[in-house]
PDB file of N, CA and C in Angstrom:
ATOM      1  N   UNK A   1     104.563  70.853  81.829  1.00  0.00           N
ATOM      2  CA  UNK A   1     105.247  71.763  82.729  1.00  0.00           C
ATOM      3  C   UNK A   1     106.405  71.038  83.389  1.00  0.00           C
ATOM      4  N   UNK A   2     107.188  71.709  83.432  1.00  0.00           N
ATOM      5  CA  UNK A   2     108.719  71.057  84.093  1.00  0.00           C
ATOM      6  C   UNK A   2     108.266  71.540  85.457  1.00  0.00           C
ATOM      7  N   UNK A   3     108.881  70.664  86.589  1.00  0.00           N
ATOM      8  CA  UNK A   3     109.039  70.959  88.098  1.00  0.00           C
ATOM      9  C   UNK A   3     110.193  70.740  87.818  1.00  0.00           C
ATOM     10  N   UNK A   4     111.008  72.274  88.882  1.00  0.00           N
ATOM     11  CA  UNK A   4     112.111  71.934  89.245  1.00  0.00           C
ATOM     12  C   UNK A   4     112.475  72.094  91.056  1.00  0.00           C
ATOM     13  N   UNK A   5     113.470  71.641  91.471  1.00  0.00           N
ATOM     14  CA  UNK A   5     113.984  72.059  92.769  1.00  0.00           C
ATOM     15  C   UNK A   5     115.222  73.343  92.680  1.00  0.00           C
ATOM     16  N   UNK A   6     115.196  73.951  93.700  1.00  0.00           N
ATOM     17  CA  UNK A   6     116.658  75.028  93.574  1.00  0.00           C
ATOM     18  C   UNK A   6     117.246  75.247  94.888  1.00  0.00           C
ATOM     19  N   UNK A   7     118.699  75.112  95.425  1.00  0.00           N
ATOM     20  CA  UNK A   7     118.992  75.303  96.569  1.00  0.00           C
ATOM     21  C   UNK A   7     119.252  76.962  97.177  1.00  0.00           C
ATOM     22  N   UNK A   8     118.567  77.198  98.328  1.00  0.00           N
ATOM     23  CA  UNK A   8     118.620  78.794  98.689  1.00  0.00           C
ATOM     24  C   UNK A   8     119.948  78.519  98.948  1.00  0.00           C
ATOM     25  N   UNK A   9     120.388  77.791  99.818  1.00  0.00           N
ATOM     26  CA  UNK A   9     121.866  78.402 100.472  1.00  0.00           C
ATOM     27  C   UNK A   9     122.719  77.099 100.146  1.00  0.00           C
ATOM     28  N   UNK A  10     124.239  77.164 100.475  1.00  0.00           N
ATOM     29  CA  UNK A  10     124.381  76.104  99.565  1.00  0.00           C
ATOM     30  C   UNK A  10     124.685  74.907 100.959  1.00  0.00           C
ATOM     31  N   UNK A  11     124.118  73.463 100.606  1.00  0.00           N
ATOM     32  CA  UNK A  11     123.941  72.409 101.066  1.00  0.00           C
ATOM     33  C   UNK A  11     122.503  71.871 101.816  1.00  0.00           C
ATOM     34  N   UNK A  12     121.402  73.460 101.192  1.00  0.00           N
ATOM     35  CA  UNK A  12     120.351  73.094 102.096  1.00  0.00           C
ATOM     36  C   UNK A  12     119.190  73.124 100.633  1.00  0.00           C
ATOM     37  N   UNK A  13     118.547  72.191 100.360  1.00  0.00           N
ATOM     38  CA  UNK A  13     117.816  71.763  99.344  1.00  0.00           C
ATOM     39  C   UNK A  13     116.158  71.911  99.807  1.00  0.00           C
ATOM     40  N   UNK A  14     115.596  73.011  98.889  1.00  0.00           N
ATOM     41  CA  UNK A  14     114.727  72.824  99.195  1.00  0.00           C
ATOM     42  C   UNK A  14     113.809  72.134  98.652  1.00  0.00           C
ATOM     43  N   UNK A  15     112.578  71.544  99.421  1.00  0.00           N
ATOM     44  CA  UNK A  15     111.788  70.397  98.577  1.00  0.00           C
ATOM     45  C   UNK A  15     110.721  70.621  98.191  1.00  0.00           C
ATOM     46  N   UNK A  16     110.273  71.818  98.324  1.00  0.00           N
ATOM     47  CA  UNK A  16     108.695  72.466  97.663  1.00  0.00           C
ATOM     48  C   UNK A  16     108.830  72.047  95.801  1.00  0.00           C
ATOM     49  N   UNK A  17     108.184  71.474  95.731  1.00  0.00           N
ATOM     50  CA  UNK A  17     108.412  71.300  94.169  1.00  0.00           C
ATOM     51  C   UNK A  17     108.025  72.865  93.348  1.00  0.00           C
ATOM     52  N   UNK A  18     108.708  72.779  92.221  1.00  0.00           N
ATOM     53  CA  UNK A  18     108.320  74.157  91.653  1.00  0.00           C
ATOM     54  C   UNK A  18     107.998  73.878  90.607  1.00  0.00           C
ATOM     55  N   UNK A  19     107.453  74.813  89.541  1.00  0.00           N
ATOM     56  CA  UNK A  19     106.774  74.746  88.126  1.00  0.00           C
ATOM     57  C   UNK A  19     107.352  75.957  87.588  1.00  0.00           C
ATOM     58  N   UNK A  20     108.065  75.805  86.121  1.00  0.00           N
ATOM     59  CA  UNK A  20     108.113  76.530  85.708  1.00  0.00           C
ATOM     60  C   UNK A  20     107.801  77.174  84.826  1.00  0.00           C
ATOM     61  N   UNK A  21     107.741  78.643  84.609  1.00  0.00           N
ATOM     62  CA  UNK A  21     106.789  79.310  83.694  1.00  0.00           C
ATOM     63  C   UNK A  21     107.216  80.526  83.379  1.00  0.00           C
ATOM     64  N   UNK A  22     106.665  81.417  82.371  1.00  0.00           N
ATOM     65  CA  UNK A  22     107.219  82.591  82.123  1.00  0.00           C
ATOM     66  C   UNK A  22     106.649  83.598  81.908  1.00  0.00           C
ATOM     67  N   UNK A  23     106.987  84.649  82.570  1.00  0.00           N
ATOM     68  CA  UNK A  23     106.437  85.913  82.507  1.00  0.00           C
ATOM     69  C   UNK A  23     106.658  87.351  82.251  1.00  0.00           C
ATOM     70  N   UNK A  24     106.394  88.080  81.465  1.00  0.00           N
ATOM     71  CA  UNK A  24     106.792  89.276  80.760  1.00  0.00           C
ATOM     72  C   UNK A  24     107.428  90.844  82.023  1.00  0.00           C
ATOM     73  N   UNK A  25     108.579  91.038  81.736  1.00  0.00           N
ATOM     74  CA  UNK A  25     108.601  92.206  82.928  1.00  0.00           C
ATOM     75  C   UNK A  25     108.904  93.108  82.042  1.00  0.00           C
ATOM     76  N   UNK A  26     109.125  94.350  82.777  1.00  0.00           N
ATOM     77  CA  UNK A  26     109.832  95.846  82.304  1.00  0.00           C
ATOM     78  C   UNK A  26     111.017  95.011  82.447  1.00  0.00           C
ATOM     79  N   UNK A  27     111.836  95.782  81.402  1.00  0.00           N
ATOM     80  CA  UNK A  27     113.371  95.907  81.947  1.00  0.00           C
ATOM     81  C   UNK A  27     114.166  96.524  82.692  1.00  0.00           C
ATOM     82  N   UNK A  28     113.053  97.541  83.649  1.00  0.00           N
ATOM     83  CA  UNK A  28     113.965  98.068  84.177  1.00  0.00           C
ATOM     84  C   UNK A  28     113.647  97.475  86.067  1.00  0.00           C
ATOM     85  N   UNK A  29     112.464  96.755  86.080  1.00  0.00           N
ATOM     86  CA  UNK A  29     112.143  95.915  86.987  1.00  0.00           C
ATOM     87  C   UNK A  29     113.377  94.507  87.143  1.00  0.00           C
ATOM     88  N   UNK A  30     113.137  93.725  85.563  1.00  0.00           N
ATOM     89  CA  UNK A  30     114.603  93.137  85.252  1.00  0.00           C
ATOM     90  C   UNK A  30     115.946  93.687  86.296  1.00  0.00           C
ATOM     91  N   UNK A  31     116.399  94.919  85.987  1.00  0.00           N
ATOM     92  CA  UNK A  31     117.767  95.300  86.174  1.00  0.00           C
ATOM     93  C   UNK A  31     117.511  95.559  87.911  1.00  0.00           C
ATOM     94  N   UNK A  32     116.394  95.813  88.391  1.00  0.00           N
ATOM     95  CA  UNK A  32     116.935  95.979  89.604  1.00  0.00           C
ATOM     96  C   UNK A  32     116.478  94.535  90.053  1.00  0.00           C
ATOM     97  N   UNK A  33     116.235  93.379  89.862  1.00  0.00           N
ATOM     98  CA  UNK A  33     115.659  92.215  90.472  1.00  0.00           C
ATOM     99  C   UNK A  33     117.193  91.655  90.128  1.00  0.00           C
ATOM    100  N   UNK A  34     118.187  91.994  88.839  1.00  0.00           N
ATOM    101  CA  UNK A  34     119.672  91.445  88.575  1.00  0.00           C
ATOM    102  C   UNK A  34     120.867  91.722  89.809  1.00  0.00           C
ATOM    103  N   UNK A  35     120.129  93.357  90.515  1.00  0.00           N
ATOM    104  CA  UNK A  35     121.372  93.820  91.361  1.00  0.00           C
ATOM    105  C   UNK A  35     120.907  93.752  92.140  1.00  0.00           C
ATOM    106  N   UNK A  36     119.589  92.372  92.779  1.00  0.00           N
ATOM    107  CA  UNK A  36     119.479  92.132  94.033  1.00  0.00           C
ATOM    108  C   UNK A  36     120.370  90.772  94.381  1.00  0.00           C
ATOM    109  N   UNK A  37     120.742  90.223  93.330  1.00  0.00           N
ATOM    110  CA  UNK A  37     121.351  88.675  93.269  1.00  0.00           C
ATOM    111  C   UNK A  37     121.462  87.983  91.925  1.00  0.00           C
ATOM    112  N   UNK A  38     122.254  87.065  91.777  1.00  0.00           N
ATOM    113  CA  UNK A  38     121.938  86.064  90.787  1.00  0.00           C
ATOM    114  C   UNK A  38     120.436  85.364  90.531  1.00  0.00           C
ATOM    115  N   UNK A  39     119.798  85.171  91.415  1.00  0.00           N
ATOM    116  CA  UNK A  39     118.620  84.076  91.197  1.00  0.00           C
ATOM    117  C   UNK A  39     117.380  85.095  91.254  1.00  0.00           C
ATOM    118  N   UNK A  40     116.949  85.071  89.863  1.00  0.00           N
ATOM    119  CA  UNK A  40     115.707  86.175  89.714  1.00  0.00           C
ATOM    120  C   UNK A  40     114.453  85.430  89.896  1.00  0.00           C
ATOM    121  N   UNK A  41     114.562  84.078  90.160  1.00  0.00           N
ATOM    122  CA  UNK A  41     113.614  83.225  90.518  1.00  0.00           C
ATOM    123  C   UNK A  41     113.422  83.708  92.104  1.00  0.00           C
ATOM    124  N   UNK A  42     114.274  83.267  92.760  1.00  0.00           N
ATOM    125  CA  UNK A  42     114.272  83.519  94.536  1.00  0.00           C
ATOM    126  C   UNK A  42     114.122  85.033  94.705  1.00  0.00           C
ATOM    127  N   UNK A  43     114.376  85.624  94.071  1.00  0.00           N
ATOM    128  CA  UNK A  43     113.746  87.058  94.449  1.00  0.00           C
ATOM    129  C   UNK A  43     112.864  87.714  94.135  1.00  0.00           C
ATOM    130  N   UNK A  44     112.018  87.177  92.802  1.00  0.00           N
ATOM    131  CA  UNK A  44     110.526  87.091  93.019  1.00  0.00           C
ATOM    132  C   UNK A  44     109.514  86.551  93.515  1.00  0.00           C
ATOM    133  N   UNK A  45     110.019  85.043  94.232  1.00  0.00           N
ATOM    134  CA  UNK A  45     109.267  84.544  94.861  1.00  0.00           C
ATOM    135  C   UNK A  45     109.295  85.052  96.131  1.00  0.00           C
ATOM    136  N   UNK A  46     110.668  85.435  97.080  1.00  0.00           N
ATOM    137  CA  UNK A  46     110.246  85.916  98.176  1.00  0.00           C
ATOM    138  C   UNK A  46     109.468  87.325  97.707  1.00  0.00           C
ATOM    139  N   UNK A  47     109.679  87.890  96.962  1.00  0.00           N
ATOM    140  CA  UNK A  47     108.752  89.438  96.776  1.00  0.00           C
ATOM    141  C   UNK A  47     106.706  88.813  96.863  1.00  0.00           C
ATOM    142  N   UNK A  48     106.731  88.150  96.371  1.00  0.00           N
ATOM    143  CA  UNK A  48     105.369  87.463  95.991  1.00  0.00           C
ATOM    144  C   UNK A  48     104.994  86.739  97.237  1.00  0.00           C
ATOM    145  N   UNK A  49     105.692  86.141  98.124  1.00  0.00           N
ATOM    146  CA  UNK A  49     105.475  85.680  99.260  1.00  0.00           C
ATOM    147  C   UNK A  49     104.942  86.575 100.192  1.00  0.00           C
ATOM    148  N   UNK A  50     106.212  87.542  99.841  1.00  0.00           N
ATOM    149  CA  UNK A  50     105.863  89.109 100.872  1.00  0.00           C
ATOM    150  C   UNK A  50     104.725  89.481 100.669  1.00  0.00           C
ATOM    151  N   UNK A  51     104.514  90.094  99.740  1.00  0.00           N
ATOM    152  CA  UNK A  51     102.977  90.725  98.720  1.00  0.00           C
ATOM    153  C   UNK A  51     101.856  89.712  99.594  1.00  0.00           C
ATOM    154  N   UNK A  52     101.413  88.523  99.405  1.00  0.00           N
ATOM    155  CA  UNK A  52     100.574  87.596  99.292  1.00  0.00           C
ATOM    156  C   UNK A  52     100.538  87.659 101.013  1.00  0.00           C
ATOM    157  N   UNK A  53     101.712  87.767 101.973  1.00  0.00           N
ATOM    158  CA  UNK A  53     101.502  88.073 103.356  1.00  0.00           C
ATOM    159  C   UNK A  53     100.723  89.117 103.767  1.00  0.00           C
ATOM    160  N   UNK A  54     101.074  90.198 102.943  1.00  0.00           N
ATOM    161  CA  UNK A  54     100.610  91.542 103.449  1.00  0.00           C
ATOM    162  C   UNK A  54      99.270  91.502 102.932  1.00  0.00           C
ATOM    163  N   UNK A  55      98.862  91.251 101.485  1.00  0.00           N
ATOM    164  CA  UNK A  55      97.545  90.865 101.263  1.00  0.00           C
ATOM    165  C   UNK A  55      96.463  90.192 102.121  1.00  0.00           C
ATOM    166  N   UNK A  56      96.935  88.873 102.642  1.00  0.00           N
ATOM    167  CA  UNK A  56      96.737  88.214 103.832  1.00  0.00           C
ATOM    168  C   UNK A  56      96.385  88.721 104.961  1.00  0.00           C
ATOM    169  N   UNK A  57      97.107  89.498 105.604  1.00  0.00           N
ATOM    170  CA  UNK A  57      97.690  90.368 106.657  1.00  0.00           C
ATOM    171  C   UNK A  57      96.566  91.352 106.860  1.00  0.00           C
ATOM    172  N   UNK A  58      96.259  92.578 105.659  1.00  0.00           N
ATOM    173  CA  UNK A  58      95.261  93.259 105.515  1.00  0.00           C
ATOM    174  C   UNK A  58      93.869  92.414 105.545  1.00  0.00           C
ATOM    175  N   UNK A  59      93.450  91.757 104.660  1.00  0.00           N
ATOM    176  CA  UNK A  59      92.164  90.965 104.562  1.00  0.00           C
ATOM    177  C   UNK A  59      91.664  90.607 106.043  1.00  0.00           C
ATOM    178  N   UNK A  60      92.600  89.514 106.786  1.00  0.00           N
ATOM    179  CA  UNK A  60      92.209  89.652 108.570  1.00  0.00           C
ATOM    180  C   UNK A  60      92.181  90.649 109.339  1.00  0.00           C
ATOM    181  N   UNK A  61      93.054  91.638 109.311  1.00  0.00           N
ATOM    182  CA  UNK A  61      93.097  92.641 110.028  1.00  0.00           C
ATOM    183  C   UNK A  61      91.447  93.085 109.651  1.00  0.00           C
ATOM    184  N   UNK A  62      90.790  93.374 108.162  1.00  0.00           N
ATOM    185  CA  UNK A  62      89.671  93.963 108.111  1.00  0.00           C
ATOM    186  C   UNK A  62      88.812  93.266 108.748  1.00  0.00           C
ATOM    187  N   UNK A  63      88.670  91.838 108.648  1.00  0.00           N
ATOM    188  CA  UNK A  63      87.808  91.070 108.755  1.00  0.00           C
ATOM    189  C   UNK A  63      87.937  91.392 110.397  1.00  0.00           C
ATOM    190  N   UNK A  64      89.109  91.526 111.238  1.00  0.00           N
ATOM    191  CA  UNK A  64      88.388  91.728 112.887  1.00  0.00           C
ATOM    192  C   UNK A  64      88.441  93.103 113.175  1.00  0.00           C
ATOM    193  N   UNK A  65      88.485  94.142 112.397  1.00  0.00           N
ATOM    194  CA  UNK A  65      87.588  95.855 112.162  1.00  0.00           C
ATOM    195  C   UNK A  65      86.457  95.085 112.367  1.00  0.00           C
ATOM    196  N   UNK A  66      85.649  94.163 111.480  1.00  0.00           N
ATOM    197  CA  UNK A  66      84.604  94.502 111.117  1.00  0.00           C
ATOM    198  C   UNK A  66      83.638  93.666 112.513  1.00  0.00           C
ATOM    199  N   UNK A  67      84.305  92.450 113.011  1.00  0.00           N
ATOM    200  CA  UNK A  67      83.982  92.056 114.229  1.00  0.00           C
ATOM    201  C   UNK A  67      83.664  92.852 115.313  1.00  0.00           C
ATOM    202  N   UNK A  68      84.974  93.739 115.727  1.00  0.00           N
ATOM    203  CA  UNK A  68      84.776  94.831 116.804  1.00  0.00           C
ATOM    204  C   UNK A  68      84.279  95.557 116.662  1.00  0.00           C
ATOM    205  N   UNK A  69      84.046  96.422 115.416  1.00  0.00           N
ATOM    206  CA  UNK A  69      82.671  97.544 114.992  1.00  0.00           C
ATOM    207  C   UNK A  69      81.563  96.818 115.507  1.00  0.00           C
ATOM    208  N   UNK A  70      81.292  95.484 115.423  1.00  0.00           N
ATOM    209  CA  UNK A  70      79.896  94.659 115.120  1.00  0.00           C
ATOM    210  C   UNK A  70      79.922  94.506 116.865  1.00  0.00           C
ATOM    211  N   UNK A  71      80.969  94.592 117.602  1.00  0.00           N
ATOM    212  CA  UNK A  71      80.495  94.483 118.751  1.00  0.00           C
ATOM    213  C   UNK A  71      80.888  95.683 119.885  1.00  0.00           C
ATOM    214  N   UNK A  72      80.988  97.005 118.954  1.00  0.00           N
ATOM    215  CA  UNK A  72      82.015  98.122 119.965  1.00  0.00           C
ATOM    216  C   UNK A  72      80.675  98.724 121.168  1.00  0.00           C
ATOM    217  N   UNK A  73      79.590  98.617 120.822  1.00  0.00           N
ATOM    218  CA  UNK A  73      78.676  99.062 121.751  1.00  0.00           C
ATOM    219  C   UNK A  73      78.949  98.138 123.198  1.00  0.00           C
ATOM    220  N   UNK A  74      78.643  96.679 122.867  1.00  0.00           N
ATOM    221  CA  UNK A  74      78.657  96.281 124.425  1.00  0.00           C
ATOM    222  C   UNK A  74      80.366  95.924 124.896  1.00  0.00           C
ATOM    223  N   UNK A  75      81.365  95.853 123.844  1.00  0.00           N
ATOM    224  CA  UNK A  75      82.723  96.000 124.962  1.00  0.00           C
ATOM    225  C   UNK A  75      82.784  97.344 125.201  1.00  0.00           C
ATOM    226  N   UNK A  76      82.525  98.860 124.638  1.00  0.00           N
ATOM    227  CA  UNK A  76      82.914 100.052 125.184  1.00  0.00           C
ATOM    228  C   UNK A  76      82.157  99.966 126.581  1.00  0.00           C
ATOM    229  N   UNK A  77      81.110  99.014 126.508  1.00  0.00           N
ATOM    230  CA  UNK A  77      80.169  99.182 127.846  1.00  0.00           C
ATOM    231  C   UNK A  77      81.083  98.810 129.078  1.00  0.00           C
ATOM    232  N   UNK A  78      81.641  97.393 128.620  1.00  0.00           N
ATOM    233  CA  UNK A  78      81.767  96.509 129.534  1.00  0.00           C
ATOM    234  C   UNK A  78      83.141  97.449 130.180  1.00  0.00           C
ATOM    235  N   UNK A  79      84.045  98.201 129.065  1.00  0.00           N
ATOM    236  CA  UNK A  79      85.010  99.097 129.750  1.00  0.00           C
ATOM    237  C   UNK A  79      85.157  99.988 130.187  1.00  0.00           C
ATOM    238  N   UNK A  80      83.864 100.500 130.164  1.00  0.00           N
ATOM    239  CA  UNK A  80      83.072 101.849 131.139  1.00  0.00           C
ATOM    240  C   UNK A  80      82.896 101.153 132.023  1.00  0.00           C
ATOM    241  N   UNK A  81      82.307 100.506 132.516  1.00  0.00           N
ATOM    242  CA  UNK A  81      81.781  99.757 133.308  1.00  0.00           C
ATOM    243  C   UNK A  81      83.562  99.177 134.405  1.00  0.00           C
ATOM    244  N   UNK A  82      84.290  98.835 133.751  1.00  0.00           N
ATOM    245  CA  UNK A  82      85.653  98.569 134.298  1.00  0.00           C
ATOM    246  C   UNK A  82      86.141  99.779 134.837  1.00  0.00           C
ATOM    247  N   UNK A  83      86.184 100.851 133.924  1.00  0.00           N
ATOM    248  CA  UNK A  83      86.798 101.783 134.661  1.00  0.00           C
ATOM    249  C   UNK A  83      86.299 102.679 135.863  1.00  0.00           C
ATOM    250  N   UNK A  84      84.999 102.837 135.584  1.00  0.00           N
ATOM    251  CA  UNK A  84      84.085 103.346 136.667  1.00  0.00           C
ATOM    252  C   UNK A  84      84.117 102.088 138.231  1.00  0.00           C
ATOM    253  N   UNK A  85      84.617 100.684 138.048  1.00  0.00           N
ATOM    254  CA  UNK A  85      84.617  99.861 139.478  1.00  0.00           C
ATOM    255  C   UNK A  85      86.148 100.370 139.784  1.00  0.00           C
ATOM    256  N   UNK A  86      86.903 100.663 138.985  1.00  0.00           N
ATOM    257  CA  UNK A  86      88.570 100.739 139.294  1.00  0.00           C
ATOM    258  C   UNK A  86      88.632 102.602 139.963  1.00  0.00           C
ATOM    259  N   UNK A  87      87.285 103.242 139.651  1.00  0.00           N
ATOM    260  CA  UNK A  87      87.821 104.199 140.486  1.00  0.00           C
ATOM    261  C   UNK A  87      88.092 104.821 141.880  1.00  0.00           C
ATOM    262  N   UNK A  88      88.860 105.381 142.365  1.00  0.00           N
ATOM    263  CA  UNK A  88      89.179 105.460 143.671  1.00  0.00           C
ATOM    264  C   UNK A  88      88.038 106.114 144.567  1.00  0.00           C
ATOM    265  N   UNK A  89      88.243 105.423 145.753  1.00  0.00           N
ATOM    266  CA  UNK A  89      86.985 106.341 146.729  1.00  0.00           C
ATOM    267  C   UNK A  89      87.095 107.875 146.600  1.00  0.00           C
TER     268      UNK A  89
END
């Protein structure tokens, strides 16, 4: 496998080493990844970055659903309990 480096902007080098490899698209995925820029490398990787965030993103978000379900009985308490001391004479 070849590693290569590629600069995003010009004079700023980035140093994540890369690997390169190849992978089959539509062509018509092709043509719009061509009229986002020259570098069809950098614009699938930020797309895949994105993707892999939001993937990310969702997975925790479920994982503390599933916390606060696991504990909605005694905080709904504890905020009944708040709002009923906060009410007025």
């Amino acid at each position: 496998m070849k590693r290569v480096g590629f600069r995003r902007s010009p004079g700023e080098y980035n140093r994540l080493v890369r690997v390169k490899t190849s992978i089959t698209l539509p062509e018509e995925l092709l043509a719009r990844l061509d009229r986002l820029g020259p570098n069809r490398s950098a614009s699938l990787e930020r797309a895949a970055l994105s993707y892999l965030a939001r993937l990310e993103r969702e997975q925790r978000d479920r994982r503390d659903i599933a916390i606060i379900n696991r504990h909605a009985r005694r905080l709904n308490r504890g905020a009944q309990e708040t709002l009923e001391y906060q009410k007025l004479p």
